[in-house]
N, C-alpha and C. Protein backbone atom coordinates (compact mmCIF):
# COMPACT_ATOMS: atom_id res chain seq x y z
N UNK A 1 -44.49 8.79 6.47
CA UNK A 1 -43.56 8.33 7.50
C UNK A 1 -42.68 7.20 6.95
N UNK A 2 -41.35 7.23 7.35
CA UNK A 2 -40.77 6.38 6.45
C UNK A 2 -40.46 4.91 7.58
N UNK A 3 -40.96 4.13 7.04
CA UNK A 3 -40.82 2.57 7.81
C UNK A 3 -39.24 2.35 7.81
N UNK A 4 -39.03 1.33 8.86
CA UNK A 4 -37.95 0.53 8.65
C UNK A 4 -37.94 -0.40 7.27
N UNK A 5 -38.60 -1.20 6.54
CA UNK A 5 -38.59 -1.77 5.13
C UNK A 5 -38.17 -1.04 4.38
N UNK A 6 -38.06 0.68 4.47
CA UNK A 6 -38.18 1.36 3.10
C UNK A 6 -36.17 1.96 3.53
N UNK A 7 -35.63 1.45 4.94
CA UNK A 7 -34.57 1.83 5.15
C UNK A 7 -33.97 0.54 4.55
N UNK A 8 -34.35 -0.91 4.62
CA UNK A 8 -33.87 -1.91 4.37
C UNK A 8 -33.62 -2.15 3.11
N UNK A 9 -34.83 -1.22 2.17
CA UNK A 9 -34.83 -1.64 0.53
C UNK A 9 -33.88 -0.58 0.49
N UNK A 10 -33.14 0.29 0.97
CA UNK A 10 -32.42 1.09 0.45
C UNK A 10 -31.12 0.61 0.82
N UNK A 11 -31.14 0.15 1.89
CA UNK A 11 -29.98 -1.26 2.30
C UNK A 11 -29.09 -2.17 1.10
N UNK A 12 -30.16 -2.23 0.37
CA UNK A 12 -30.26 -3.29 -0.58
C UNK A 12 -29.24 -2.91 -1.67
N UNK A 13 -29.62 -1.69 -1.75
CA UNK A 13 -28.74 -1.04 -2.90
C UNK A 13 -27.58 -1.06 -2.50
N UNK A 14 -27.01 -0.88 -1.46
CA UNK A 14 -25.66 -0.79 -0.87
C UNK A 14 -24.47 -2.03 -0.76
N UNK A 15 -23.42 -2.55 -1.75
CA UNK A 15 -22.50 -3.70 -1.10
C UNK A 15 -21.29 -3.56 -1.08
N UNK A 16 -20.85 -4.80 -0.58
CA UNK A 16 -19.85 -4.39 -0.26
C UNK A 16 -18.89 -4.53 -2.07
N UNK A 17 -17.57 -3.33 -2.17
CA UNK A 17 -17.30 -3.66 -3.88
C UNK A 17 -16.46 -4.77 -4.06
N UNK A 18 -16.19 -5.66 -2.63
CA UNK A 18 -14.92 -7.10 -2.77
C UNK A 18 -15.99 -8.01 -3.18
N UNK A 19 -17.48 -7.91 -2.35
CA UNK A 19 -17.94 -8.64 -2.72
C UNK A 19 -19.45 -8.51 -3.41
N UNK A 20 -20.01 -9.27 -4.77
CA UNK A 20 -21.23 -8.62 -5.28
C UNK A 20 -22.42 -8.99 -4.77
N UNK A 21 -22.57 -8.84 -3.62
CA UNK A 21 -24.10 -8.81 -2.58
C UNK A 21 -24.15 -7.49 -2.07
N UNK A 22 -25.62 -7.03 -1.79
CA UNK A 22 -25.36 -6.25 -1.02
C UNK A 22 -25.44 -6.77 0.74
N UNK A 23 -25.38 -5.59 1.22
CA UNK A 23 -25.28 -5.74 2.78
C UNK A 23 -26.11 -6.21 3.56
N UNK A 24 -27.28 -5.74 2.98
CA UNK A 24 -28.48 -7.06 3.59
C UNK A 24 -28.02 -8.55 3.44
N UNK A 25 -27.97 -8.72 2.36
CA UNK A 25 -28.17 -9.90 2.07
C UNK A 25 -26.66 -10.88 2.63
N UNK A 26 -25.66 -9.93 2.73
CA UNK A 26 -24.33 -10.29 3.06
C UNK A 26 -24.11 -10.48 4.44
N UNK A 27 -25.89 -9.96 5.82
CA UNK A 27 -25.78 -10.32 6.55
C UNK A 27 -24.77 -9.08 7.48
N UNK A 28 -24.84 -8.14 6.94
CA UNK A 28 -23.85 -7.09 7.43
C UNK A 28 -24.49 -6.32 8.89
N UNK A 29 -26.20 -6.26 8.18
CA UNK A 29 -26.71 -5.07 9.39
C UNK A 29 -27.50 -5.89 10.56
N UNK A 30 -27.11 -5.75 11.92
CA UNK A 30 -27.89 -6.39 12.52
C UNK A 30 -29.16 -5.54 13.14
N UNK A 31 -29.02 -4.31 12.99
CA UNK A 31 -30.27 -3.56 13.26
C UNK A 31 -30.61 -2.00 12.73
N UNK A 32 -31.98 -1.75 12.38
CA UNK A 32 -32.12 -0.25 11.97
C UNK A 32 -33.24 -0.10 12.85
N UNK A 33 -33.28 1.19 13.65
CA UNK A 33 -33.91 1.63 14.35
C UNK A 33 -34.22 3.03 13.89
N UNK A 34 -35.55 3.47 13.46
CA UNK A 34 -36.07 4.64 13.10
C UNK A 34 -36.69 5.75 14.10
N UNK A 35 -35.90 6.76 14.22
CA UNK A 35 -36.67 7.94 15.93
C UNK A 35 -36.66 9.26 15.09
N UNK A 36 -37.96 9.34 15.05
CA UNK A 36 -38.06 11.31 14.25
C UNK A 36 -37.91 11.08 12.92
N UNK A 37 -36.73 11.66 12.76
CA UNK A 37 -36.26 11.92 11.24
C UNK A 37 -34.82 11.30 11.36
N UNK A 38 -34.86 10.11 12.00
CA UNK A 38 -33.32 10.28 12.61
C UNK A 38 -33.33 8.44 12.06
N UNK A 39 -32.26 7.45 11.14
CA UNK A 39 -32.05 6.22 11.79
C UNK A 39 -30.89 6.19 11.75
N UNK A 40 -30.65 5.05 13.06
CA UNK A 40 -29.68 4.47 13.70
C UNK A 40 -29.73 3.02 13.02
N UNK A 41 -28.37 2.35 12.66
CA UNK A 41 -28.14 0.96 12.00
C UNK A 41 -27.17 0.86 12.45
N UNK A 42 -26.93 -0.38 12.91
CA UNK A 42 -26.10 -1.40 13.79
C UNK A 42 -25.68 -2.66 12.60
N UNK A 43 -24.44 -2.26 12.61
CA UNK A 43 -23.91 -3.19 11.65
C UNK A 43 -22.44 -3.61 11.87
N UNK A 44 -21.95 -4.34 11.11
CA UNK A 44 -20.48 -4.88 11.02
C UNK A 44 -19.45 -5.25 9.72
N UNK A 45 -18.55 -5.18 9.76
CA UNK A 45 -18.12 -5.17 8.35
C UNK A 45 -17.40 -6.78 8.11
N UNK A 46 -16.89 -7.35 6.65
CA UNK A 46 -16.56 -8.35 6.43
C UNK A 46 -15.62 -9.04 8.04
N UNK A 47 -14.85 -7.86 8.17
CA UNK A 47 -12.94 -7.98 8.95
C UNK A 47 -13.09 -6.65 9.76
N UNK A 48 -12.88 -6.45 10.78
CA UNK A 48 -12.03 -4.90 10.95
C UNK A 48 -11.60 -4.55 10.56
N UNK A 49 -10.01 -4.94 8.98
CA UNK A 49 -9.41 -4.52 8.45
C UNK A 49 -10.12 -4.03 7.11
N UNK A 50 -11.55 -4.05 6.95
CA UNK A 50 -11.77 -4.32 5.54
C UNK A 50 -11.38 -2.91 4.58
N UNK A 51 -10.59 -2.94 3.64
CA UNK A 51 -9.65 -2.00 3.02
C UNK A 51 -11.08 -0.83 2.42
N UNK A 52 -12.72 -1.55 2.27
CA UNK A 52 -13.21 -1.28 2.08
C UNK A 52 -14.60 -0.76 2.71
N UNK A 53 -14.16 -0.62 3.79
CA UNK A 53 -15.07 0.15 5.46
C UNK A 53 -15.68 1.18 5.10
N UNK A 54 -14.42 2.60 4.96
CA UNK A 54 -15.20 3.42 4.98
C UNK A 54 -15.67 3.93 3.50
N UNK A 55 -15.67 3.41 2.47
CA UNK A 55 -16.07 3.51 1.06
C UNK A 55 -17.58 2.77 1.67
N UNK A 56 -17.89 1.72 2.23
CA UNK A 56 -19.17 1.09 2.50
C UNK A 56 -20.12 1.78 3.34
N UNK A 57 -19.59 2.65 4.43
CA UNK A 57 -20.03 3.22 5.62
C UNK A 57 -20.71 4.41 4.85
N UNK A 58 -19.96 5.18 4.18
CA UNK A 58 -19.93 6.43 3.42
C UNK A 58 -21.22 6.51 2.74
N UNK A 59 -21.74 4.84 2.12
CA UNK A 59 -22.38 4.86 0.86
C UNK A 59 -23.69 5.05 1.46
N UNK A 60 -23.28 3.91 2.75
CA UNK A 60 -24.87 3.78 3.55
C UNK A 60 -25.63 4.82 3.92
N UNK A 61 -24.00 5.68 4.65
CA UNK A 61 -25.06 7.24 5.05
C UNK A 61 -25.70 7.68 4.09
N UNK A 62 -24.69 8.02 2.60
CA UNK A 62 -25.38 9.12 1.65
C UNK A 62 -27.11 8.08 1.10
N UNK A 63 -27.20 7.05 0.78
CA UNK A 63 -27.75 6.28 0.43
C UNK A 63 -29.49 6.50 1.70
N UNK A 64 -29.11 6.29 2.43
CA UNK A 64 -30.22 6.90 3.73
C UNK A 64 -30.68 7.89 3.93
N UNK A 65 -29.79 8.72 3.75
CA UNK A 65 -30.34 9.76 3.92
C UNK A 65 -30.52 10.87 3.07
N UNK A 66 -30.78 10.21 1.60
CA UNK A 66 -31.19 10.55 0.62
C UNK A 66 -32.89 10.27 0.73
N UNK A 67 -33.58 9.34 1.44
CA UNK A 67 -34.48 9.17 1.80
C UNK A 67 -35.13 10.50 2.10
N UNK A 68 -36.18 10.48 1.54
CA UNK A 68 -37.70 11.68 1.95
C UNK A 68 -38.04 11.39 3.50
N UNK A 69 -37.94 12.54 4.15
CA UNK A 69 -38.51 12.22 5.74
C UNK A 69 -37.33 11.68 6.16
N UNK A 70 -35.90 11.44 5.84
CA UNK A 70 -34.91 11.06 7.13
C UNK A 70 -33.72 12.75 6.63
N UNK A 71 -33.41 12.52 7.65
CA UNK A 71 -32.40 13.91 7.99
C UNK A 71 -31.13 13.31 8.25
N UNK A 72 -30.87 12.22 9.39
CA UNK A 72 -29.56 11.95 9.83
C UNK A 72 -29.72 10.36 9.65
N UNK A 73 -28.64 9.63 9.41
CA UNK A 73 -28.17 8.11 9.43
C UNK A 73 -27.11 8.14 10.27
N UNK A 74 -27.15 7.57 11.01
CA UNK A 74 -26.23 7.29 11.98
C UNK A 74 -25.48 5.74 11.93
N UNK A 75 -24.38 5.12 12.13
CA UNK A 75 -24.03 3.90 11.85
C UNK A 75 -22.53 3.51 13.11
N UNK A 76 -23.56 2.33 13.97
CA UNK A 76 -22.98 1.73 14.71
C UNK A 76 -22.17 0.99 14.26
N UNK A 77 -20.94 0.38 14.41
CA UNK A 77 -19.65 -0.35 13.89
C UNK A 77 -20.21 -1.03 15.25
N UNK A 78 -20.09 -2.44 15.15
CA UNK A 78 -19.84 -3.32 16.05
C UNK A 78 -19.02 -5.02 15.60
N UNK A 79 -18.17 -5.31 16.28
CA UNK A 79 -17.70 -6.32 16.32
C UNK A 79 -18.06 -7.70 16.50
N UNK A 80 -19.48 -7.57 17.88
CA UNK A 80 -19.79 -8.72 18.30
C UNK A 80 -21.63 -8.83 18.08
N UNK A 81 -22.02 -9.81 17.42
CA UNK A 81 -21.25 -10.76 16.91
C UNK A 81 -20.30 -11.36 15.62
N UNK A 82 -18.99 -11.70 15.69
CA UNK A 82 -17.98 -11.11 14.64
C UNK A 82 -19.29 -11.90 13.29
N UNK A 83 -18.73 -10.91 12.06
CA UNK A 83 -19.31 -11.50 10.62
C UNK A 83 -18.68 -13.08 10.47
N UNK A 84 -19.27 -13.80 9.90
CA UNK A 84 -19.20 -15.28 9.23
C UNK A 84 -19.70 -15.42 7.79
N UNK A 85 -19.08 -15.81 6.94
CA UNK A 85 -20.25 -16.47 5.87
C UNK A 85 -21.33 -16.80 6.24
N UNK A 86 -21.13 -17.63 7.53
CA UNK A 86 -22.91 -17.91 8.03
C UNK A 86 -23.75 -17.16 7.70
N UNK A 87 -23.19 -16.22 7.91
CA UNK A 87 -24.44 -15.08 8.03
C UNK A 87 -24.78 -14.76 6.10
N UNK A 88 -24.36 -14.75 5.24
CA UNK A 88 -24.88 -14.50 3.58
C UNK A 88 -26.02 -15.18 3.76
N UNK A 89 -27.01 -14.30 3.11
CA UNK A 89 -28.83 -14.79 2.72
C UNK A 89 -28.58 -16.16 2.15
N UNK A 90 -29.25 -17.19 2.33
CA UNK A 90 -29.42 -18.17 1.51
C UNK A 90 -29.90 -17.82 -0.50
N UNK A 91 -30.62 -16.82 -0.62
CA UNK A 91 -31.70 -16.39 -1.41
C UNK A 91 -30.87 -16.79 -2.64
């Protein structure tokens, strides 16, 4: 059964290419929710404009659902609450 951690370490692999973090750590996803064979991730990008959206969006799906035991990735775009630097991992 595949955990949420094993969606997050695959998270990991994923950034954005303006900037060299990935999306975890850049504070991008605010949620992955795992149902069946199915996850759902709730996330946001640098800007609305970011020239580099759907090159990032694209990666996440193929990247997920390359995963053993998931079938579909699904990916919420949300705005609020807007991205900040705040949000980059300290790490």
């Amino acid at each position: 059964m595949v955990t949420k951690e094993d969606v997050i370490e695959v998270l990991k692999k994923c950034s954005d290419p303006e900037i060299p973090i990935n999306i975890m750590d850049l504070g991008l996803v605010y949620g992955v929710d795992i149902e069946d064979e199915e996850v759902h991730i709730k996330m946001t990008l640098t800007t609305p404009g970011c020239p580099m959206g759907a090159m990032i969006l694209d990666n996440v799906i193929q990247k997920v659902e390359s995963i053993d035991g998931i079938k579909k990735a699904e990916i919420e775009l949300v705005w609020e609450p807007p991205w900040t630097p705040d949000r980059i991992s300290k790490k």
